[in-house]
N, C-alpha and C. Protein backbone atom coordinates (compact mmCIF):
# COMPACT_ATOMS: atom_id res chain seq x y z
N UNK A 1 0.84 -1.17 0.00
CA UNK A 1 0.00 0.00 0.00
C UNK A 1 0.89 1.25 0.00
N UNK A 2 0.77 2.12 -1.00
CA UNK A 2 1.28 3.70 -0.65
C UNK A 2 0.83 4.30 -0.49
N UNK A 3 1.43 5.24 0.61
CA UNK A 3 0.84 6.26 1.50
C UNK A 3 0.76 7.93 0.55
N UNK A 4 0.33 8.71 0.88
CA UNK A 4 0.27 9.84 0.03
C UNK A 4 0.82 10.50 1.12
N UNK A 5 1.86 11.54 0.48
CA UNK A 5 2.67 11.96 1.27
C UNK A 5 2.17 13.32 2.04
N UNK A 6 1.29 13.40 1.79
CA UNK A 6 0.49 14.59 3.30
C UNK A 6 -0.92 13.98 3.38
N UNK A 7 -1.49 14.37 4.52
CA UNK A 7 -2.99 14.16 4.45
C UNK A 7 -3.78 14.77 3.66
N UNK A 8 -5.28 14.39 3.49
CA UNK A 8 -5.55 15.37 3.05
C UNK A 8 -6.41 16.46 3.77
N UNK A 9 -6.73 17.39 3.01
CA UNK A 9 -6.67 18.83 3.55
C UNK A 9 -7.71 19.28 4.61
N UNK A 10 -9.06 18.21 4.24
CA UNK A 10 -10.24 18.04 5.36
C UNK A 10 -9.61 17.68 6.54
N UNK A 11 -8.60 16.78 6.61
CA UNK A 11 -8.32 15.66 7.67
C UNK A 11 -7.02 16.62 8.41
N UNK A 12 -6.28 16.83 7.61
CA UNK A 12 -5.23 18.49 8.33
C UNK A 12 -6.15 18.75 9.22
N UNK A 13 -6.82 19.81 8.07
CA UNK A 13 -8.00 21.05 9.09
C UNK A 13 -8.48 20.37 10.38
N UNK A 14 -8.73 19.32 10.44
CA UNK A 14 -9.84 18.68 11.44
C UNK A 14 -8.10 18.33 12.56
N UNK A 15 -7.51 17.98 12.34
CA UNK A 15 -6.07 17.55 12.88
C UNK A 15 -5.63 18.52 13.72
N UNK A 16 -5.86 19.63 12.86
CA UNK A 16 -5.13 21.29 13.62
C UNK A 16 -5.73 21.58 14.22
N UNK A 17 -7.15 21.88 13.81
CA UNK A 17 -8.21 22.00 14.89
C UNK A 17 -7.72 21.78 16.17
N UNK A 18 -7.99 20.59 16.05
CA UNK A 18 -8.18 19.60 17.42
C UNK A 18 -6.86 19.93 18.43
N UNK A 19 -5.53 19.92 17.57
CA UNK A 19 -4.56 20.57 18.02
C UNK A 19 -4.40 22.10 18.91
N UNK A 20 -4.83 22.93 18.00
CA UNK A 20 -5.30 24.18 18.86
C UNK A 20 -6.00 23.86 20.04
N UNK A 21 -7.02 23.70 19.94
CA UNK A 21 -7.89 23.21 21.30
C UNK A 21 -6.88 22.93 22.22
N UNK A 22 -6.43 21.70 22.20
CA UNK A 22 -5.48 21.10 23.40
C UNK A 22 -4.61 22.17 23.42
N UNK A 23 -4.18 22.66 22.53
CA UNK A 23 -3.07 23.68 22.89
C UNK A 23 -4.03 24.72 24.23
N UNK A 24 -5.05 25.54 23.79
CA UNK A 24 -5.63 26.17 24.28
C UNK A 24 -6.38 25.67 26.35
N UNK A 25 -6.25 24.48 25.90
CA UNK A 25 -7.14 23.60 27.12
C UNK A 25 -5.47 23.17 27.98
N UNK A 26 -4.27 22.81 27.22
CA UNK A 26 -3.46 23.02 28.33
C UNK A 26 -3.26 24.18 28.93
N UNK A 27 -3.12 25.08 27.79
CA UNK A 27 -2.93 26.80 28.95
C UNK A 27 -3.51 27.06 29.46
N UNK A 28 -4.63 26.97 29.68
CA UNK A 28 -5.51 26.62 30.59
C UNK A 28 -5.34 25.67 31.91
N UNK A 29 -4.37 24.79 31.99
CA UNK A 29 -3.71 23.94 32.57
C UNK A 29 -5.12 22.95 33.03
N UNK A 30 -5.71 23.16 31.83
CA UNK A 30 -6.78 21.79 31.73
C UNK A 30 -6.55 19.97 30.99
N UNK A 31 -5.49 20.05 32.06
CA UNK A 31 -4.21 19.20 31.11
C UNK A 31 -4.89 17.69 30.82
N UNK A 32 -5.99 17.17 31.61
CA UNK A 32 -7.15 15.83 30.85
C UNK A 32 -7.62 16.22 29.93
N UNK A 33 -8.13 17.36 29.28
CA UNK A 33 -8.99 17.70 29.04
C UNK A 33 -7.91 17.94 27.42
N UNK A 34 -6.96 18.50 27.62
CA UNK A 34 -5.64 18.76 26.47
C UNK A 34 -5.70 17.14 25.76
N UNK A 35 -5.10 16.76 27.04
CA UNK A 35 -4.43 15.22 26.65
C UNK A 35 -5.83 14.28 26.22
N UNK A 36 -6.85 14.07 25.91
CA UNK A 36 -8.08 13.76 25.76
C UNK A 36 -7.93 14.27 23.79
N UNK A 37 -7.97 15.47 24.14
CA UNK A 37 -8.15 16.21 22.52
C UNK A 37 -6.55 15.54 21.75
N UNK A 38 -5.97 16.18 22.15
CA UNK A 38 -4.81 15.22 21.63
C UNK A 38 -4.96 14.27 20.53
N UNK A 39 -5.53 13.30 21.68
CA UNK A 39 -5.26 11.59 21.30
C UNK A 39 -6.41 11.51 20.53
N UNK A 40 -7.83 12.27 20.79
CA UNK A 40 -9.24 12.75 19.79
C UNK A 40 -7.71 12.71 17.79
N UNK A 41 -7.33 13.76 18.08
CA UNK A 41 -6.44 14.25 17.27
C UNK A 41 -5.65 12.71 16.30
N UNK A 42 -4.69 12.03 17.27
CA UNK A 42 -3.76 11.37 16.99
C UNK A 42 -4.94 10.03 16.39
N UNK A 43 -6.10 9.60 16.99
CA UNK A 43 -6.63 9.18 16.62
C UNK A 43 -7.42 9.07 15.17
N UNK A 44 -7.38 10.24 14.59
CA UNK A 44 -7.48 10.82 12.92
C UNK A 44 -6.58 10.23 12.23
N UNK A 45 -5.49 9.91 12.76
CA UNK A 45 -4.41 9.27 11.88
C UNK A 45 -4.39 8.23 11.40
N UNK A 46 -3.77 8.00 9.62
CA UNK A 46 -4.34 6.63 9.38
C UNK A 46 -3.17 6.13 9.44
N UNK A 47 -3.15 4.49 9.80
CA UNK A 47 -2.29 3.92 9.74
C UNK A 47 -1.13 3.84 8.61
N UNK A 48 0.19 3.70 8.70
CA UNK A 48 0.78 4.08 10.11
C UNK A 48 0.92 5.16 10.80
N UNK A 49 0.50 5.75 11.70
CA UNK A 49 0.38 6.73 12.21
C UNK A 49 1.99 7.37 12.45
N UNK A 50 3.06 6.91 12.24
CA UNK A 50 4.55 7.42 12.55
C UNK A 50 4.48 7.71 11.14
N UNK A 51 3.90 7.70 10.18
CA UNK A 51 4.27 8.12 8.57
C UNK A 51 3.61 9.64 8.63
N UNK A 52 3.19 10.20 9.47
CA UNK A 52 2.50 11.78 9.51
C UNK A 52 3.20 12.77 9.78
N UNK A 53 3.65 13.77 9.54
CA UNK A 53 4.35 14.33 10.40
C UNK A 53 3.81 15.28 11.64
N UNK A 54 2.24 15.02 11.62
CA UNK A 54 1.29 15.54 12.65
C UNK A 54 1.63 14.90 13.95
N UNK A 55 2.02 13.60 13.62
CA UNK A 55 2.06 12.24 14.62
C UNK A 55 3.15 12.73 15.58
N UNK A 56 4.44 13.83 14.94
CA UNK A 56 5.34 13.71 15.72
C UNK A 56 4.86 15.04 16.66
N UNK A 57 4.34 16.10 16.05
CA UNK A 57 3.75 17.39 17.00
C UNK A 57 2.54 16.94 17.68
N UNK A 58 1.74 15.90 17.69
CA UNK A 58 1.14 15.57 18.42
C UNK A 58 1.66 14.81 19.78
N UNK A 59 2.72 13.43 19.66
CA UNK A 59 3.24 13.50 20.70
C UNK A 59 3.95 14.25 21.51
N UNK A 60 4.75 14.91 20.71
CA UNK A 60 5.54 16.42 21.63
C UNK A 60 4.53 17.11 22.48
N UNK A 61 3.03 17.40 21.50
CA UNK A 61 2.27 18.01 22.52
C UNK A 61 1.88 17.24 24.06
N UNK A 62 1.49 15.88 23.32
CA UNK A 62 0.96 14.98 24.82
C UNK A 62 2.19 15.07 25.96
N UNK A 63 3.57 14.97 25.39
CA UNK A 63 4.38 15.13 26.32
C UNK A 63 4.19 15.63 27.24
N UNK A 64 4.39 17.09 26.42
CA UNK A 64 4.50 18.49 27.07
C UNK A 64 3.10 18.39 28.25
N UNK A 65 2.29 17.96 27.77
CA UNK A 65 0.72 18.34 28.34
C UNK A 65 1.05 17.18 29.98
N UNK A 66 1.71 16.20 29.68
CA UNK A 66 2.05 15.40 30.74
C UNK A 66 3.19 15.85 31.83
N UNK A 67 3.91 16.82 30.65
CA UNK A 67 5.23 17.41 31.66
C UNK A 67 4.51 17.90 32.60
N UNK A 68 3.94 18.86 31.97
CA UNK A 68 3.32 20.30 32.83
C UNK A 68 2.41 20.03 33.97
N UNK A 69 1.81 18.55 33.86
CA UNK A 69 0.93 18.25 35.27
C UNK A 69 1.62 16.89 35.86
N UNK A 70 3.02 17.06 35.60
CA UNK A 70 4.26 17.02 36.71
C UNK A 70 3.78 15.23 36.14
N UNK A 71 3.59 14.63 35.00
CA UNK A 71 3.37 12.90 34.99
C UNK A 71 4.62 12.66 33.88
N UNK A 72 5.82 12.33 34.91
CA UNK A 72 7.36 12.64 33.76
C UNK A 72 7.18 11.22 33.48
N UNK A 73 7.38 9.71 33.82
CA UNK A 73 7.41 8.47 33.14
C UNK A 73 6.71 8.83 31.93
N UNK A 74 4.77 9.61 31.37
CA UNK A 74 4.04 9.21 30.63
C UNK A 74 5.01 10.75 29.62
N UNK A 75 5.35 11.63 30.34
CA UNK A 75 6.16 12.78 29.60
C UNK A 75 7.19 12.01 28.60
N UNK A 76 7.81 11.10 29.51
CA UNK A 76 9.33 10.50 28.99
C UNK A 76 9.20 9.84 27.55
N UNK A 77 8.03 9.01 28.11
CA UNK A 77 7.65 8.39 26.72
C UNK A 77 7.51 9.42 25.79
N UNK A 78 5.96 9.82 26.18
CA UNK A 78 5.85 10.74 24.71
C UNK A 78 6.55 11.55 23.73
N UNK A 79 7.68 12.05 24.80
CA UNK A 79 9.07 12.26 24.23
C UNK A 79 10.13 12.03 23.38
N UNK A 80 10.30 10.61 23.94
CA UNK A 80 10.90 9.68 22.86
C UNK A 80 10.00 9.05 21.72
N UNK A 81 8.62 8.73 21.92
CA UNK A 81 8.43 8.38 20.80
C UNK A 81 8.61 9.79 19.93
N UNK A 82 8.68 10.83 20.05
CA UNK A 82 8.62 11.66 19.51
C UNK A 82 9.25 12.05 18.44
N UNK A 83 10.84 11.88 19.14
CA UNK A 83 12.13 11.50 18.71
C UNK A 83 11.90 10.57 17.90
N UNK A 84 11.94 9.67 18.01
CA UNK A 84 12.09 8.41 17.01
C UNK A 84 11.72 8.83 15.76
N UNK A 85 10.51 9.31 15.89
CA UNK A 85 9.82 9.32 14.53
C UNK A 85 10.06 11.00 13.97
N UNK A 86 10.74 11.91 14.85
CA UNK A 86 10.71 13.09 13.97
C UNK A 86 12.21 13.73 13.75
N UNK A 87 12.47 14.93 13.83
CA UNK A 87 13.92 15.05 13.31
C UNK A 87 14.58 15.02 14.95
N UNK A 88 15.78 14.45 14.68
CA UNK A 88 16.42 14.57 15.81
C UNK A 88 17.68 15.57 16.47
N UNK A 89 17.12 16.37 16.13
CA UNK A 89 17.71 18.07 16.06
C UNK A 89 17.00 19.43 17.05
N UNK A 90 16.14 18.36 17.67
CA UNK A 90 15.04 19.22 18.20
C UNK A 90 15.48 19.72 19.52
N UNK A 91 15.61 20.76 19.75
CA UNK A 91 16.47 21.29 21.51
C UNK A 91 15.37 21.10 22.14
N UNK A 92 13.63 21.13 22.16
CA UNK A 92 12.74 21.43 22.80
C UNK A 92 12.63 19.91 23.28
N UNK A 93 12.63 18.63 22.52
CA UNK A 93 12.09 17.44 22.89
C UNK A 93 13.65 17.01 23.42
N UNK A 94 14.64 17.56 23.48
CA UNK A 94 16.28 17.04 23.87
C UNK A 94 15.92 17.43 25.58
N UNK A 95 15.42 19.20 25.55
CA UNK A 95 15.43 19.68 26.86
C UNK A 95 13.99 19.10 27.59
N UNK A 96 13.15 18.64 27.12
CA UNK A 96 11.77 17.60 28.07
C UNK A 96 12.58 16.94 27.92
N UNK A 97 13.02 15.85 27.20
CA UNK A 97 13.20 14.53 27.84
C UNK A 97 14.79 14.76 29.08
N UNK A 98 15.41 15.76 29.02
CA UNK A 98 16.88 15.68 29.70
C UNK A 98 15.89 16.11 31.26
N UNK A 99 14.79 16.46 30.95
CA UNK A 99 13.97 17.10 32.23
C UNK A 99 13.01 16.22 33.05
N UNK A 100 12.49 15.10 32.34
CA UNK A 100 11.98 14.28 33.02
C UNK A 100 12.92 13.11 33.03
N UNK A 101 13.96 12.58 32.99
CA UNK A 101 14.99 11.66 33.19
C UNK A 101 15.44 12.70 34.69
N UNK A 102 15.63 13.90 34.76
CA UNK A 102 16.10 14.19 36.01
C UNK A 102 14.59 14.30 37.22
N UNK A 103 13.40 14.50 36.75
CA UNK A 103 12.38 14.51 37.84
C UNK A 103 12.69 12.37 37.77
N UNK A 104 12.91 12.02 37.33
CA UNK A 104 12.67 10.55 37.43
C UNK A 104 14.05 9.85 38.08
N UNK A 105 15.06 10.59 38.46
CA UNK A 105 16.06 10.46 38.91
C UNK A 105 17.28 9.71 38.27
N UNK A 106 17.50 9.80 36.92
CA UNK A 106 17.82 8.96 36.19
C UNK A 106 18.92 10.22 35.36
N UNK A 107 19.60 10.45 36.33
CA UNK A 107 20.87 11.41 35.94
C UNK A 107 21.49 11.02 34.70
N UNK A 108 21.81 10.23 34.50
CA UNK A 108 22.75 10.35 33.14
C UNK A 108 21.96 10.46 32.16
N UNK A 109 20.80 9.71 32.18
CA UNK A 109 20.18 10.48 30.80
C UNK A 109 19.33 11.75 30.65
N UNK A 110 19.69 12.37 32.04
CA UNK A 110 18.94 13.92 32.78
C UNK A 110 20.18 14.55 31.58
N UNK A 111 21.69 14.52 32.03
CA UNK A 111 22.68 14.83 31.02
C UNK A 111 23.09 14.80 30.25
N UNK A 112 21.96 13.86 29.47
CA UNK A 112 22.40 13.48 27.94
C UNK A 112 21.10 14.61 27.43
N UNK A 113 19.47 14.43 28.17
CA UNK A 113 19.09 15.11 27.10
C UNK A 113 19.31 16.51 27.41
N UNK A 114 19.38 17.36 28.88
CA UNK A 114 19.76 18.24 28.85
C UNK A 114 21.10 19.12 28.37
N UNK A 115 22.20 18.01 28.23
CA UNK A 115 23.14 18.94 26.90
C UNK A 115 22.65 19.01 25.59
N UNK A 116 22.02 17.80 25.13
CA UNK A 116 21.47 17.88 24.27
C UNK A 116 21.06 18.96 23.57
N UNK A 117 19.86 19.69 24.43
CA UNK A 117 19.30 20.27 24.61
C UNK A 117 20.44 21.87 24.07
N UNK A 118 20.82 21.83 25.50
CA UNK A 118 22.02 23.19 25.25
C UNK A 118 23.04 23.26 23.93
N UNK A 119 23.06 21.73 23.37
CA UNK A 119 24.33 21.81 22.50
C UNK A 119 23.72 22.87 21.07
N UNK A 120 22.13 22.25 20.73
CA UNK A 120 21.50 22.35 19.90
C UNK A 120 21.31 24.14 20.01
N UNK A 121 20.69 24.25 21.26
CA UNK A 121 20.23 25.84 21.33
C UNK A 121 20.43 26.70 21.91
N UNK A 122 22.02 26.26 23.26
CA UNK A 122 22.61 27.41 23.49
C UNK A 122 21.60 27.18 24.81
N UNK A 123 22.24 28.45 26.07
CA UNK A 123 21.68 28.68 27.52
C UNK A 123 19.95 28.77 27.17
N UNK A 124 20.13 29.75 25.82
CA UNK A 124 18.51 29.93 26.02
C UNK A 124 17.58 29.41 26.11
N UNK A 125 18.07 27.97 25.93
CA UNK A 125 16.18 27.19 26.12
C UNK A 125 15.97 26.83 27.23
N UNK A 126 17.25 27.09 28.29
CA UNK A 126 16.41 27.11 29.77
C UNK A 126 16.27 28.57 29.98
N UNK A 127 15.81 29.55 29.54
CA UNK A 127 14.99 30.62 29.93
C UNK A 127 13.85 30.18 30.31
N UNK A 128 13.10 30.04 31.30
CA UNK A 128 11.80 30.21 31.94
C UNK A 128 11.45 28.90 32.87
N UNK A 129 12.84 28.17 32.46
CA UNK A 129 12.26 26.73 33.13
C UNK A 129 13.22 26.99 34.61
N UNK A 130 12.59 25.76 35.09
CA UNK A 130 13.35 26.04 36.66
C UNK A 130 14.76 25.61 36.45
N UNK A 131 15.57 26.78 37.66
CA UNK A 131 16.86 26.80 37.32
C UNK A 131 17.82 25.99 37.74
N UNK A 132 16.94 24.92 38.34
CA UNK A 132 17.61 23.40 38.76
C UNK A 132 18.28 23.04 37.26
N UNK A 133 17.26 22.62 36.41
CA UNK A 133 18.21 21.76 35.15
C UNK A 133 19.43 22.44 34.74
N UNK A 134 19.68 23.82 34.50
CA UNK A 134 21.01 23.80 34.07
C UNK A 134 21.74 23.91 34.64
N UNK A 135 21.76 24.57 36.65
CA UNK A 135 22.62 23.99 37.53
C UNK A 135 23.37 22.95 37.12
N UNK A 136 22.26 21.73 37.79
CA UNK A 136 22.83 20.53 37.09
C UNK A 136 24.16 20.34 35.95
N UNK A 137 23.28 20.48 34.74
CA UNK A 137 24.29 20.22 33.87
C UNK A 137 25.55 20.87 33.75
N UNK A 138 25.27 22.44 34.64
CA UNK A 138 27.02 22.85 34.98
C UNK A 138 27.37 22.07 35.65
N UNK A 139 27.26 21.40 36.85
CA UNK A 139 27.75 20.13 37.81
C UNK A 139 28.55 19.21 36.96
N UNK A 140 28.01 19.02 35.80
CA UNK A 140 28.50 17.32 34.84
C UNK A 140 29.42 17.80 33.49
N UNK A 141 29.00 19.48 32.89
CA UNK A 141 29.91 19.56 31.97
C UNK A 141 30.21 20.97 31.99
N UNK A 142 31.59 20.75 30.87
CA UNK A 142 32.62 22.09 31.19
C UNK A 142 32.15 22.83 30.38
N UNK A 143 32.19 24.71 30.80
CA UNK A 143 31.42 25.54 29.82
C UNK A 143 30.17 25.95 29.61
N UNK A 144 29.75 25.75 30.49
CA UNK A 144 28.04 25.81 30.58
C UNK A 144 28.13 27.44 31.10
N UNK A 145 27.36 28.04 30.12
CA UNK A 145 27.02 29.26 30.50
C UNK A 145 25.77 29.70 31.92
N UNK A 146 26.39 29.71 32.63
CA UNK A 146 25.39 30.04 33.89
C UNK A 146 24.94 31.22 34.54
N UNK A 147 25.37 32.12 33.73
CA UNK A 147 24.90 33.73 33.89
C UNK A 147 23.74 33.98 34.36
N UNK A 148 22.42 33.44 33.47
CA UNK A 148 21.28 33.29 33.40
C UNK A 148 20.39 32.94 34.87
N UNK A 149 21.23 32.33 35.71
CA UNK A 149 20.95 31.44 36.73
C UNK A 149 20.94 32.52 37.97
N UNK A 150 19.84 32.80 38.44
CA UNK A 150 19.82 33.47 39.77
C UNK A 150 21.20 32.82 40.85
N UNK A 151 21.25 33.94 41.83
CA UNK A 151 22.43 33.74 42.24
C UNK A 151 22.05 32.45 43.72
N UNK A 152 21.26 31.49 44.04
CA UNK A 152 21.02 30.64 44.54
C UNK A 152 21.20 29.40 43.92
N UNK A 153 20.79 29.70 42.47
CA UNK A 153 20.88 28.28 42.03
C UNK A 153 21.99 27.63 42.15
């Protein structure tokens, strides 16, 4: 069977849709209610669902939607599948997953994805996040710009 290499344009629209919403229902920090629409979402997908490239911003979203109401194992995953199936260049899914490997206590791969993370995009993608993670990764590697870091951390 061959796949057609985008969806089509009803099934987008209805895809994005659904996307917005959850986007909108996590900021809301209505994060069942996100993660619900989501999978409403991921569920549109036709098999194989890793052949979309919706498939991969949809799990990034569930991640994220799992980070944010602190559920890092179901974060971790969504993460990596994320990875797998999308480019692996991404500082945002390098810095979640280097972030729930450290809420999960699982340091070395806290320091793999959080350099990751930094190698790809520099101090700035921990702007706004707590200033534990890049502590940290000054702890484990040389050069880490820590300017950024209130003077407690």
């Amino acid at each position: 069977m061959t796949l057609p290499a985008e969806l089509s344009d009803d099934l987008h629209a209805e895809v994005t849709r659904l996307c917005a919403e959850g986007d909108d229902l996590a900021e809301a920090e209505q994060f069942d209610a996100a993660l619900a629409t989501y999978q409403q979402a991921l569920d549109l997908l036709p098999e194989p669902v890793d052949h979309w490239d919706a498939t991969f911003w949809l799990y990034t979203a569930i991640g994220d939607a799992h980070f944010l109401r602190g559920s890092y194992e179901d974060a971790w995953q969504s993460f990596n599948r994320a990875q797998l199936i999308g480019p692996l260049d991404n500082a945002f899914i390098h810095l979640r997953i280097g972030q729930c490997a450290f809420e999960l206590s699982d340091m070395r791969r806290a320091g793999n994805g959080l350099m990751g993370a930094y190698a790809l995009a520099g101090p700035e993608i921990f702007d706004g996040e707590d200033p534990k993670y890049l502590s940290y990764l000054s702890t484990i590697a040389l050069d880490i710009d820590t300017s950024a870091l209130p003077p407690s951390a």
